[in-house]
Protein backbone atom coordinates (compact mmCIF):
# COMPACT_ATOMS: atom_id res chain seq x y z
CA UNK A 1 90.15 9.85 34.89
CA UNK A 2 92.09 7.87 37.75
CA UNK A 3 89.78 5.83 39.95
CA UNK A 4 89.48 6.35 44.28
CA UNK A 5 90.16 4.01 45.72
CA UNK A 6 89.12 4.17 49.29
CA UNK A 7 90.95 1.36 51.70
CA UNK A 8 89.03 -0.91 55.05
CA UNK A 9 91.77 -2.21 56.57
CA UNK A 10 90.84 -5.32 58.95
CA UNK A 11 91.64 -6.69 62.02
CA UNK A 12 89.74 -8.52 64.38
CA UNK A 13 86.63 -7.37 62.30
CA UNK A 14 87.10 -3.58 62.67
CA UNK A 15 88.14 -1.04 60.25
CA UNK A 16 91.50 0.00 61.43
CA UNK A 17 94.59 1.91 60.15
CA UNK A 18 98.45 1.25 60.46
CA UNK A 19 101.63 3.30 60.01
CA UNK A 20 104.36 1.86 58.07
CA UNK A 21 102.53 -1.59 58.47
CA UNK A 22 103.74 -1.72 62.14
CA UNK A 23 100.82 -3.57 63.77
CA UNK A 24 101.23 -2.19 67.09
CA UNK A 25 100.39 1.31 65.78
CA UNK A 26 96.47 -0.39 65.38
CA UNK A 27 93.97 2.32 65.30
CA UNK A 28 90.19 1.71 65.40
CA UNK A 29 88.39 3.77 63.50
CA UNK A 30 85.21 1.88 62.72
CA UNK A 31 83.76 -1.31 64.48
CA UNK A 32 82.05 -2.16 61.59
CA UNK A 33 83.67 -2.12 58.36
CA UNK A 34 80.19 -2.74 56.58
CA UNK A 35 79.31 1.00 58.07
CA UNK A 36 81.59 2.01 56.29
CA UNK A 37 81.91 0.59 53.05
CA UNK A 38 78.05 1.62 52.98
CA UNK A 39 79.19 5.63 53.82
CA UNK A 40 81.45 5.48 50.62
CA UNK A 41 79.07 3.98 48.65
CA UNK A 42 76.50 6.64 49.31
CA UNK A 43 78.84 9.65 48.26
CA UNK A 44 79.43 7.87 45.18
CA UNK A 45 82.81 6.31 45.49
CA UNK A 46 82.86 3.43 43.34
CA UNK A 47 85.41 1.06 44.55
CA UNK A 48 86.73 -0.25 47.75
CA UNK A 49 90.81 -1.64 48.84
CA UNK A 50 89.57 -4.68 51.35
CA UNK A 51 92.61 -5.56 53.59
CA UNK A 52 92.62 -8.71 55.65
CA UNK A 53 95.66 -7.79 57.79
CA UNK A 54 94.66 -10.74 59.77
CA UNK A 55 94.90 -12.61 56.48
CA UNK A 56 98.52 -10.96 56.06
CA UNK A 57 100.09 -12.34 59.48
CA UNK A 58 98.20 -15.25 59.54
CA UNK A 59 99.24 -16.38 56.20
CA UNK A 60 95.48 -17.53 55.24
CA UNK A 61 92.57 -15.98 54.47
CA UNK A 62 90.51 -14.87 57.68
CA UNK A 63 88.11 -12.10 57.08
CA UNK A 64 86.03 -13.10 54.08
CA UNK A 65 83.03 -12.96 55.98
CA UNK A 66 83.43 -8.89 56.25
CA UNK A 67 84.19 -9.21 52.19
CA UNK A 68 80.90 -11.74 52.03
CA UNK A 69 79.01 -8.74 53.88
CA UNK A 70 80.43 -5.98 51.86
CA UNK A 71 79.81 -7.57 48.32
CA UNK A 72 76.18 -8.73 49.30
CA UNK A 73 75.13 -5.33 50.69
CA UNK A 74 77.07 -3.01 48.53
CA UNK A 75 77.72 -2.07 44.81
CA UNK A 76 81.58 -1.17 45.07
CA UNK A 77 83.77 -3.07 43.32
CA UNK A 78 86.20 -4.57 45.56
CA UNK A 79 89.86 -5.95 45.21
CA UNK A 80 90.76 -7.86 48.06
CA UNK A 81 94.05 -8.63 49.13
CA UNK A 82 96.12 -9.74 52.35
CA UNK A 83 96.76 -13.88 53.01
CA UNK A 84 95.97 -15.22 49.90
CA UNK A 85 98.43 -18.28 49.93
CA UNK A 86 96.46 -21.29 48.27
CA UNK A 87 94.42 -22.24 45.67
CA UNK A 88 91.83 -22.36 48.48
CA UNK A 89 92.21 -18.85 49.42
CA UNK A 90 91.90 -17.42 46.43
CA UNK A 91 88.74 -19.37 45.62
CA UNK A 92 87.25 -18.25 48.99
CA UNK A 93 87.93 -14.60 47.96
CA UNK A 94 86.37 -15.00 44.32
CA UNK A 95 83.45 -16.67 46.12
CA UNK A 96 83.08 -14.55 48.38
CA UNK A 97 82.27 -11.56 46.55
CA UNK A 98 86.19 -9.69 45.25
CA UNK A 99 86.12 -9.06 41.68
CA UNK A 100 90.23 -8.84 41.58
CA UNK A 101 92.52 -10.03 44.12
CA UNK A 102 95.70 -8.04 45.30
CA UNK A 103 98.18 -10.81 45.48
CA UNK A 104 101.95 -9.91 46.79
CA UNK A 105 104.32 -12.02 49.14
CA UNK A 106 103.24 -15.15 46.39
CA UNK A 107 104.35 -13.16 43.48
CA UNK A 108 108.01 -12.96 45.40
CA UNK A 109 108.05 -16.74 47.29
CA UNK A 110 106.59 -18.73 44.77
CA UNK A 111 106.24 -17.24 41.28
CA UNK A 112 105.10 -20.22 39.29
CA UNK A 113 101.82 -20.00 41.50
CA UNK A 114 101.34 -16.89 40.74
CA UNK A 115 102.03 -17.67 37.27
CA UNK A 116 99.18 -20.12 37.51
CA UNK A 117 96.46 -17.85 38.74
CA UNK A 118 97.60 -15.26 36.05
CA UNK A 119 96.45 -17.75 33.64
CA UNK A 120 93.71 -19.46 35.33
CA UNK A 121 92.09 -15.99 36.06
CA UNK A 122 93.08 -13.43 33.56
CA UNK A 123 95.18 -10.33 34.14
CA UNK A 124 91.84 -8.33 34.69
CA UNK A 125 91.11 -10.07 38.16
CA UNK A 126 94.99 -10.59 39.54
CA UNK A 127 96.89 -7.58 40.66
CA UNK A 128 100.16 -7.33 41.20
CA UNK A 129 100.96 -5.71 45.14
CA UNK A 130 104.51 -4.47 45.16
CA UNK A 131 105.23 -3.14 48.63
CA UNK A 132 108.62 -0.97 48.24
CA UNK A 133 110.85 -0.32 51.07
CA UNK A 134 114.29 1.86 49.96
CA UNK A 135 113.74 0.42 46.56
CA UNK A 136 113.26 -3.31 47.56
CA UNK A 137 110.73 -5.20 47.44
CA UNK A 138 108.84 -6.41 50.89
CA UNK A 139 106.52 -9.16 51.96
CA UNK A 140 104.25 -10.54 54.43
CA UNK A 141 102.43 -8.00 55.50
CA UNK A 142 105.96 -6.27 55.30
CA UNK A 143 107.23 -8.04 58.13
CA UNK A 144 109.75 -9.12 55.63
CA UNK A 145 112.16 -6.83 52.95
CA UNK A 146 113.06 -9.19 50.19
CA UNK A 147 116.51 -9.05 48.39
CA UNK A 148 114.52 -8.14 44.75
CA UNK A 149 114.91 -4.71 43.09
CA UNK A 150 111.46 -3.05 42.40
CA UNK A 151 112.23 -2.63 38.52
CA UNK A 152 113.43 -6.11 38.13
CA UNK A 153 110.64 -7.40 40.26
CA UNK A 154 108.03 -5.20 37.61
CA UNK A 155 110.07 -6.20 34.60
CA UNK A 156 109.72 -10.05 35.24
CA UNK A 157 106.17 -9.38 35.98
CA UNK A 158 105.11 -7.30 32.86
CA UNK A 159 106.51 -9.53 30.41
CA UNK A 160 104.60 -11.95 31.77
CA UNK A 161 101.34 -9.48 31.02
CA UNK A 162 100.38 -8.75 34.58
CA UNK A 163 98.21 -5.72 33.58
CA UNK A 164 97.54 -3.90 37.33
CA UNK A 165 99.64 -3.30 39.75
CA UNK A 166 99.15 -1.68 43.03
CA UNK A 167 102.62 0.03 44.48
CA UNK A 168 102.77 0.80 47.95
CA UNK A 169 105.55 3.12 49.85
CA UNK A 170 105.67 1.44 52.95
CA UNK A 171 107.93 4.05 54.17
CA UNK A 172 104.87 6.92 53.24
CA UNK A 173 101.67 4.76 54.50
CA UNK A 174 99.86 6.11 57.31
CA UNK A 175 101.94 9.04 57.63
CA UNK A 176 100.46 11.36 56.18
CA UNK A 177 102.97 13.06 54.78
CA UNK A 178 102.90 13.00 51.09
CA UNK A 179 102.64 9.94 48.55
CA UNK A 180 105.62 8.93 46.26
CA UNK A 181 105.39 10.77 43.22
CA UNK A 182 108.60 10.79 42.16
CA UNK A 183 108.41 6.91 42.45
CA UNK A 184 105.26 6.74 40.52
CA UNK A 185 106.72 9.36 37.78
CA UNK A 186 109.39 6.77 37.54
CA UNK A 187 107.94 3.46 37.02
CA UNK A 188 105.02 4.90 34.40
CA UNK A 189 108.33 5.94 32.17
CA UNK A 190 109.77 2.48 32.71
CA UNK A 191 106.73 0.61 32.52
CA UNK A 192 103.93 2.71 30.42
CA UNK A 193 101.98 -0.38 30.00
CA UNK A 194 101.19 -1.06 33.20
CA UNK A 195 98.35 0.37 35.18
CA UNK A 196 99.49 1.88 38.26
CA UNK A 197 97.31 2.39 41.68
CA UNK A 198 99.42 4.86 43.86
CA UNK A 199 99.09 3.46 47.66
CA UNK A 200 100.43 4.91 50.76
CA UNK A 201 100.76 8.17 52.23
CA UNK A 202 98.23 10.21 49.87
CA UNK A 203 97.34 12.98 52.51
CA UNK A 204 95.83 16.22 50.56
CA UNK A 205 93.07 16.47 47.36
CA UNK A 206 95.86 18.21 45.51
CA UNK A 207 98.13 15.03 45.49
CA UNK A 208 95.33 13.38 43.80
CA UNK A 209 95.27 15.52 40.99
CA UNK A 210 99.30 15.29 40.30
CA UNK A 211 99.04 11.88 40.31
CA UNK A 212 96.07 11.54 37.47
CA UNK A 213 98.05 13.91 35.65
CA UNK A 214 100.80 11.76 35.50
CA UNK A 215 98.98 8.91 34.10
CA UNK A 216 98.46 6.97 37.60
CA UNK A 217 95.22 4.26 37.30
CA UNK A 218 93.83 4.90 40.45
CA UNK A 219 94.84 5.89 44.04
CA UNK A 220 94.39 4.14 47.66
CA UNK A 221 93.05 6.67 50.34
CA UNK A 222 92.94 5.42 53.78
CA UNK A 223 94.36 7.42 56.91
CA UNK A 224 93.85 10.60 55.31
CA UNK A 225 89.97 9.89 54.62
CA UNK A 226 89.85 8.60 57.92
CA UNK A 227 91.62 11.19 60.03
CA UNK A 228 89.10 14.10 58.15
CA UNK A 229 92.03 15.47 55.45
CA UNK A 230 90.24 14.82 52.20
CA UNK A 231 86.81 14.69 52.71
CA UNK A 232 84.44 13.49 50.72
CA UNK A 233 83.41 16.50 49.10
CA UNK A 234 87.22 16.47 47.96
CA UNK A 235 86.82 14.06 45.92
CA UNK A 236 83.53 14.90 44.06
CA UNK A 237 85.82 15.80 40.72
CA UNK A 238 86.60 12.67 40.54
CA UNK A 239 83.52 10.70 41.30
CA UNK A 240 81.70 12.48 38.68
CA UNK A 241 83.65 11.27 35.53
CA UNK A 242 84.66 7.90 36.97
C-alpha cells in the first residue's frame, strides 16, 4: 500500500504553501509547524515531507530547529529536504532528527557529492528530488530549469542504485488541479526499480488511489490537505494498512 505523505513547508518558521514554487504566492497556513505535524500524527499519518524553503533560497540549511522540534515531539518519520549543500548540512539534518534526506539541486551541480553521500549513507536514507518542468529538470528551489532531460537525469541516477526518488511537477504544485499521472505511468515503465513518491498537485482522494494502483511508493499532500479537499478522514484507507 503507497505511503501519505503529508508536506510542512517552511518559511520564516511557519507552515506555509506555494504555487509553482513562486515565493511570492507565500500562504500562511499554520504559525507553528509543530501544531501541525502533531494534528497528523494523531489521525494516524505516519510520515511527514519537511521543507526548509528558507534552506532552498538560502542555499544552507536554516530551519533544523523546527525538524529538531518535530523529531523530539513526534513519531513521524520525516525526510527532510531543501538547502542541503555541504557535508555540514547534511550532518545537521541527520542530527537533527530526518531519517532520509531529499537531496536535489546537488544531484544536478555537483554529482560526485552526491555520489559520496549515496555511499556514505546508503540508498535507504538519500532520496533523489527531481523537480520537472516541460520535461527538464529544475533546481534551486526551482528558481533555476537545468538543460538535463528527466529520463537521462533518472537513468544516470539508477544505475548508480539510488533506490527513492521523489518527482515533483512543478508546473501541477499548489494548483490544485490534478497530479501527473501520465508522468508517473511513464517513468514506473522506464524505471520499475525505482520507488516513486508522486509530489505536486494531488488535489482529490480519488487521485490517490490511481496512483497506488499504478505502483507509485508514496504520495506528497500539501495544499489540498491544507485548503480542506482531502480530509483526513479521506485518507483513513490508507492509514490503516500502512
Amino acid at each position: 500500500m503507497m505511503r501519505i505523505i503529508p508536506a510542512i513547508d517552511i518559511i520564516d518558521g511557519k507552515c506555509v504553501r506555494l504555487s509553482q514554487g513562486e515565493y511570492s504566492s507565500k500562504k500562511v497556513y499554520n504559525e507553528n509547524p509543530l501544531e501541525v505535524a502533531k494534528m497528523f500524527e494523531s489521525n494516524g499519518l505516519k510520515y511527514l515531507h519537511l521543507v526548509d524553503l528558507d534552506g532552498a533560497k538560502a542555499k544552507h540549511v536554516v530551519n533544523y530547529k523546527a525538524l529538531y522540534q518535530i523529531a523530539r515531539e513526534t513519531s513521524l518519520t520525516i525526510d527532510f529536504g531543501g538547502g542541503v549543500k555541504t557535508d555540514d548540512d547534511i550532518r545537521l539534518v541527520f542530527e537533527n532528527g530526518a531519517k532520509q534526506v531529499t537531496i536535489g539541486s546537488i544531484a544536478v551541480s555537483e554529482p560526485e557529492k552526491f555520489d559520496t553521500w549515496l555511499f556514505q549513507f546508503g540508498p535507504d536514507k538519500i532520496i533523489l528530488g527531481a523537480d520537472v518542468k516541460d520535461g527538464m529538470v529544475a533546481i534551486s528551489g526551482w528558481q533555476t530549469v537545468s538543460t538535463l532531460k528527466l529520463n537521462s537525469f533518472l537513468e544516470g541516477y539508477a544505475k548508480k542504485g539510488v533506490k527513492y526518488v521523489i518527482c515533483t511537477d512543478i508546473s501541477k504544485d499548489g494548483m490544485l488541479l490534478g497530479t501527473s499521472m501520465e508522468l508517473y505511468k511513464e517513468l514506473k515503465k522506464n524505471f520499475p526499480k525505482m520507488l516513486f513518491i508522486a509530489s505536486g498537485g494531488v488535489t482529490e482522494k480519488s487521485e490517490l488511489h490511481l496512483l497506488n494502483d499504478i505502483g507509485m511508493d508514496g504520495a506528497i499532500i500539501g495544499k489540498a490537505i491544507y485548503e480542506g479537499r482531502i480530509s483526513m478522514q479521506d485518507l483513513k484507507d490508507f492509514i490503516q494498512i500502512d
